[in-house]
N, C-alpha and C. Protein backbone atom coordinates (compact mmCIF):
# COMPACT_ATOMS: atom_id res chain seq x y z
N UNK A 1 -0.71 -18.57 -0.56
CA UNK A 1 -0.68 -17.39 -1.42
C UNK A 1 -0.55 -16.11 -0.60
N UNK A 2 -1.01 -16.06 0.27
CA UNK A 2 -1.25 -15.15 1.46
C UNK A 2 0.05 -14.07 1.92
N UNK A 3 0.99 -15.32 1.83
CA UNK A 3 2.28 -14.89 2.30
C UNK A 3 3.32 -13.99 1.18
N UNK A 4 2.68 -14.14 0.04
CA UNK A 4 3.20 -13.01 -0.76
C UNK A 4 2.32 -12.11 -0.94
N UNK A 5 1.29 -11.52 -0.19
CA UNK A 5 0.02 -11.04 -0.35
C UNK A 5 0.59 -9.21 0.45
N UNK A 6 0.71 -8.13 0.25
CA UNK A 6 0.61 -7.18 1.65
C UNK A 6 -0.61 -6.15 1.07
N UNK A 7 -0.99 -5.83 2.30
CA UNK A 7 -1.78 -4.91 2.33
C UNK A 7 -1.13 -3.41 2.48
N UNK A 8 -2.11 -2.21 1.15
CA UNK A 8 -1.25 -1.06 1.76
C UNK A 8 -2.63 -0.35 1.84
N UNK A 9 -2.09 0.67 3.24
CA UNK A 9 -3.72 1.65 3.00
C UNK A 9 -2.96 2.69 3.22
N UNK A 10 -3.43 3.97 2.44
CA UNK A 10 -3.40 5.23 2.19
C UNK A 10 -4.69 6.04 2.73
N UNK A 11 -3.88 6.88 3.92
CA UNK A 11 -4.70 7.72 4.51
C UNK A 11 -4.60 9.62 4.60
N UNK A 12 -5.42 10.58 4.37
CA UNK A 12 -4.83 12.00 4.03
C UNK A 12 -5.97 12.71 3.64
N UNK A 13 -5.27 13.86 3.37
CA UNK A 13 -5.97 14.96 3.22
C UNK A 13 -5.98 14.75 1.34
N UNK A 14 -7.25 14.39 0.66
CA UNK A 14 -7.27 14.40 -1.14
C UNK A 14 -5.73 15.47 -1.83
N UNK A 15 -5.61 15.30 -2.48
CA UNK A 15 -4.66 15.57 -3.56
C UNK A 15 -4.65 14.81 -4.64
N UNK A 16 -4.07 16.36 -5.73
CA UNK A 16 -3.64 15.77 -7.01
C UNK A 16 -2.43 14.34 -6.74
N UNK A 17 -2.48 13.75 -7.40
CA UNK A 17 -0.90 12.83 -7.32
C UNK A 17 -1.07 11.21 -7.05
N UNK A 18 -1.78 11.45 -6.08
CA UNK A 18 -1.61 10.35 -4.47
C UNK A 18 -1.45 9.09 -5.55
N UNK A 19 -2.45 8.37 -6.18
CA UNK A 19 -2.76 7.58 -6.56
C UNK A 19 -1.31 6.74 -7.81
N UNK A 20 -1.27 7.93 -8.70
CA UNK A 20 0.08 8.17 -9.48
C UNK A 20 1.49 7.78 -8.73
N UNK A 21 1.66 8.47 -7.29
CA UNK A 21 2.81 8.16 -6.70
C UNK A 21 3.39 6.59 -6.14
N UNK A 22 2.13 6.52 -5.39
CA UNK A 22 1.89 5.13 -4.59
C UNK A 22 2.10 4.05 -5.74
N UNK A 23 1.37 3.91 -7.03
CA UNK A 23 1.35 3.03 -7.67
C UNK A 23 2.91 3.20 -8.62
N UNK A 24 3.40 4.34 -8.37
CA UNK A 24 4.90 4.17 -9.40
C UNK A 24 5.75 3.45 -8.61
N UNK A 25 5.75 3.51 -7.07
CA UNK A 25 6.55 3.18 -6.14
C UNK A 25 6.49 1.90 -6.02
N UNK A 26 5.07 1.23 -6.24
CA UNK A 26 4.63 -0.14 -6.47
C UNK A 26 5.34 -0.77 -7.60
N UNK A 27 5.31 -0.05 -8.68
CA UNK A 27 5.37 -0.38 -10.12
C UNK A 27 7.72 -0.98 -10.06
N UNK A 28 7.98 0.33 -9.67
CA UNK A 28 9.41 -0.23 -9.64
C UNK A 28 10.02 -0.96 -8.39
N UNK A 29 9.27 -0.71 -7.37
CA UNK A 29 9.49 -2.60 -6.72
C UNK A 29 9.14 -3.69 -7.03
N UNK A 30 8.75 -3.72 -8.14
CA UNK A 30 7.60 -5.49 -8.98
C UNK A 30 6.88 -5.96 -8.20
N UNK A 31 6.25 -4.82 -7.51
CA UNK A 31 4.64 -5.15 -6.36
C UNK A 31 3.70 -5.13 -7.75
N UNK A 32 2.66 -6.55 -7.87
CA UNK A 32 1.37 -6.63 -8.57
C UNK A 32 0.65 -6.22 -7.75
N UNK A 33 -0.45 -5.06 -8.38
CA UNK A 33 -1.79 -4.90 -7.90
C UNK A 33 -2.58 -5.44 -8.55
N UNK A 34 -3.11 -6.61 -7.13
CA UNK A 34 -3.97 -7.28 -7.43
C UNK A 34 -5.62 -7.10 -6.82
N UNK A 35 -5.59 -5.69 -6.34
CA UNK A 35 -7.02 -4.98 -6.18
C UNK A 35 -6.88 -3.69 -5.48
N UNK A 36 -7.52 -3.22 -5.56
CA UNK A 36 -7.64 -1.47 -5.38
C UNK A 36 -8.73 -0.84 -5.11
N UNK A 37 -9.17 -0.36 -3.52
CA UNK A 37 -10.09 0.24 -3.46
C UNK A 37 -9.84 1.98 -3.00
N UNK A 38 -10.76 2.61 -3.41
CA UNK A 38 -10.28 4.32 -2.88
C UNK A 38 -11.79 5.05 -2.66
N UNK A 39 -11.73 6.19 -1.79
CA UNK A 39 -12.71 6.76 -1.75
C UNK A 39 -12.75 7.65 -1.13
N UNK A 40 -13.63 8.78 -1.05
CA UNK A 40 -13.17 10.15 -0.58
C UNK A 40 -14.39 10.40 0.39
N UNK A 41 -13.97 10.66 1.82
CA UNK A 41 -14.78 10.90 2.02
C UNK A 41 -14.53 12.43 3.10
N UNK A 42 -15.73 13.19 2.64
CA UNK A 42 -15.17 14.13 3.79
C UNK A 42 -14.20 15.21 3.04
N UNK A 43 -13.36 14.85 2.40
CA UNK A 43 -12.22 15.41 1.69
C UNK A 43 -10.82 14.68 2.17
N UNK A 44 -11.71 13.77 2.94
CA UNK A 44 -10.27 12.51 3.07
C UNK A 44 -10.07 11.71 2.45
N UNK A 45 -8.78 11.41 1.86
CA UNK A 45 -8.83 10.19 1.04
C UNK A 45 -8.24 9.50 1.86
N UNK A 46 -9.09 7.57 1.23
CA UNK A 46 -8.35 6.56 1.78
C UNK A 46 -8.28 5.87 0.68
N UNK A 47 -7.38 4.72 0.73
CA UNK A 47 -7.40 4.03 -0.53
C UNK A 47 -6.56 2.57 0.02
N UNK A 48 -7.24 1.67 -0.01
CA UNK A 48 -7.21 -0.04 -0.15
C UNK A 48 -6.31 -0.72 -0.55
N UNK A 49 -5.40 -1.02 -0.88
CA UNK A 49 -4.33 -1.80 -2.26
C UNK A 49 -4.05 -3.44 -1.94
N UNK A 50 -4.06 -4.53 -2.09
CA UNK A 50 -4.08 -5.14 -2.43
C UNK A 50 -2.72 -5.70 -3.22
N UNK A 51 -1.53 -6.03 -2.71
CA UNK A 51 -0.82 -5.95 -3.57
C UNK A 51 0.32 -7.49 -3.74
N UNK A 52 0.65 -8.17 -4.46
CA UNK A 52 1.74 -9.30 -4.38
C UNK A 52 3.26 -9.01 -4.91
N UNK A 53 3.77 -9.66 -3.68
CA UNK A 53 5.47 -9.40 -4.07
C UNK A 53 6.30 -10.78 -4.41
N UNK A 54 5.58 -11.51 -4.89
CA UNK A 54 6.34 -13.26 -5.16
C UNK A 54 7.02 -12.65 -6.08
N UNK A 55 6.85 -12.11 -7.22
CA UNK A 55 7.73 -11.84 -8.58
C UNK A 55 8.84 -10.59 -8.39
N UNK A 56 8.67 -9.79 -7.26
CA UNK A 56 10.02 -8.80 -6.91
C UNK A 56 10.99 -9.57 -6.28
N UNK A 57 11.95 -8.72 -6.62
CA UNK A 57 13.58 -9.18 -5.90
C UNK A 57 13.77 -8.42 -4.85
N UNK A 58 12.32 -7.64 -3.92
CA UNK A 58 13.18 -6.60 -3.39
C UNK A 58 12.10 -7.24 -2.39
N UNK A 59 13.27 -7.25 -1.17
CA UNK A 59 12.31 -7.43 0.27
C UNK A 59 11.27 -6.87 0.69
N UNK A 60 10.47 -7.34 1.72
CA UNK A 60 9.30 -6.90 1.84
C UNK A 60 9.51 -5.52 2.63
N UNK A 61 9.94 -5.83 3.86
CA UNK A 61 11.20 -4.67 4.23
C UNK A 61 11.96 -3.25 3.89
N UNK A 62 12.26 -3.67 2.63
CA UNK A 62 12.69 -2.51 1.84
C UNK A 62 11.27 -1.85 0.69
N UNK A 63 10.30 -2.42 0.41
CA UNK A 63 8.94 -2.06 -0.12
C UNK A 63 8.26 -1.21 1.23
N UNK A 64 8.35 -1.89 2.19
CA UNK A 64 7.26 -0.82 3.14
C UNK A 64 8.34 0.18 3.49
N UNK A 65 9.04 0.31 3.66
CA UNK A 65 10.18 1.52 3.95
C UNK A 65 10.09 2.44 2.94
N UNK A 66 9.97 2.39 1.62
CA UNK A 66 10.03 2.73 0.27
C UNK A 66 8.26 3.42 0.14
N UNK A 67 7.47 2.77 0.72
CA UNK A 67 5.71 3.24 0.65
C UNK A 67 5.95 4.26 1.73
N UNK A 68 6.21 4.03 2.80
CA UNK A 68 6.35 4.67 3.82
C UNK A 68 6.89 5.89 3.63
N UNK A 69 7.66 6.18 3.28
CA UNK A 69 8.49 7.48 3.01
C UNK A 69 7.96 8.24 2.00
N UNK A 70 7.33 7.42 0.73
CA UNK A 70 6.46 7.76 0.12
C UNK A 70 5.38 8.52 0.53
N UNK A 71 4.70 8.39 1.76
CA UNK A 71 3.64 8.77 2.52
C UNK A 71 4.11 10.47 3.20
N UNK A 72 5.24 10.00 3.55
CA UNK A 72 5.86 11.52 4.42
C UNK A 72 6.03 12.41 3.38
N UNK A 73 6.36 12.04 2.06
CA UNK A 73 6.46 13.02 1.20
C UNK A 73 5.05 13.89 0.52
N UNK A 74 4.33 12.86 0.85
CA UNK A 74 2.99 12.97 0.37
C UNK A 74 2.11 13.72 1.50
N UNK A 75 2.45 13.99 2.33
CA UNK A 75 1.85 14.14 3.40
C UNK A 75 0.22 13.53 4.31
N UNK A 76 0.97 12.25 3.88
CA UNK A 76 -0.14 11.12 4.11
C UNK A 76 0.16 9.95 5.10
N UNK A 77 -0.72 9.55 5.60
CA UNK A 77 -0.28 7.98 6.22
C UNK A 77 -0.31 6.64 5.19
N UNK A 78 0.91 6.09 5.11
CA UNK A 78 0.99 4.58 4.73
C UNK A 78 0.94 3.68 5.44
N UNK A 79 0.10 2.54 5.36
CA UNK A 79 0.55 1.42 6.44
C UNK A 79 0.84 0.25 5.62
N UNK A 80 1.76 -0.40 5.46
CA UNK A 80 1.97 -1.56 4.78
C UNK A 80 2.34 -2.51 6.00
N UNK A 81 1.43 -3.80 5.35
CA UNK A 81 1.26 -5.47 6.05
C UNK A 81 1.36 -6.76 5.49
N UNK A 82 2.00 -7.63 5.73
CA UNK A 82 1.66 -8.77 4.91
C UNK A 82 -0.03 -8.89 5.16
N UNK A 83 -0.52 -9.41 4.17
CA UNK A 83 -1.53 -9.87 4.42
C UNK A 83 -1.91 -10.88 5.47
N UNK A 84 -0.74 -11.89 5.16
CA UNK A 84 -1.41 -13.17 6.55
C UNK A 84 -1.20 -12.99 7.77
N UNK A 85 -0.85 -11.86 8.23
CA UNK A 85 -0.68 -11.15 9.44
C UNK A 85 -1.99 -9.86 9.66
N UNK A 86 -2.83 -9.45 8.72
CA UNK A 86 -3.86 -8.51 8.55
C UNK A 86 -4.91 -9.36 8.67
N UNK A 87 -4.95 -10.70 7.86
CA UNK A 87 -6.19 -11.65 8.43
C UNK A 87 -5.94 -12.11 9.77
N UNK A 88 -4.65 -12.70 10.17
CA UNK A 88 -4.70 -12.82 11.50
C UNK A 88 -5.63 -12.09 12.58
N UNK A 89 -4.84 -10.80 12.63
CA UNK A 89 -5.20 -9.91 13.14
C UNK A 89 -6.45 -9.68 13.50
N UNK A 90 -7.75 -9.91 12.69
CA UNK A 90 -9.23 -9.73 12.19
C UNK A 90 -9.69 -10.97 12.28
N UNK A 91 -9.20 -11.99 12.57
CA UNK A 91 -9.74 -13.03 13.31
C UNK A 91 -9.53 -13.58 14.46
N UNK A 92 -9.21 -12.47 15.41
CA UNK A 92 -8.89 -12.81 16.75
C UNK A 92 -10.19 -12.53 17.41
């Protein structure tokens, strides 16, 4: 399951929008969110996502390129990962 699994985290300075943008960008690549965490701290926002791409037609590739740019517009950091490369990672 893993392997259609990516992780996105959203990092920045709070704003109106963030949440709205990220998830439209999700919404018309046929990324499911399948969990969502956010929280402010400081006046920073970060935010968790959780997301599956088995049911999009659009590469994984072209989704983090697409979040990503999303981020520059936003004036935020995106990081998008498959997931089974993020657990990897955290169990070394």
């Amino acid at each position: 399951m893993s392997e259609n699994q990516i992780i996105i985290t959203v990092s920045g300075v709070d704003k109106i929008g963030i949440v709205a943008k990220v998830t439209a960008v999700l919404a018309q690549f046929e990324v499911n969110i399948e969990d969502i965490k956010q929280t402010l701290m400081q006046g920073h926002f970060v935010m968790f996502m959780l997301g599956n791409i088995e049911k999009s037609k659009f590469p994984f590739k072209e989704i983090k390129e697409a979040l990503v740019e999303t981020g520059k517009e936003l004036g935020m950091e995106i990081w998008v990962q498959r997931k089974e490369i993020f657990d990897n990672m955290h169990n070394i």
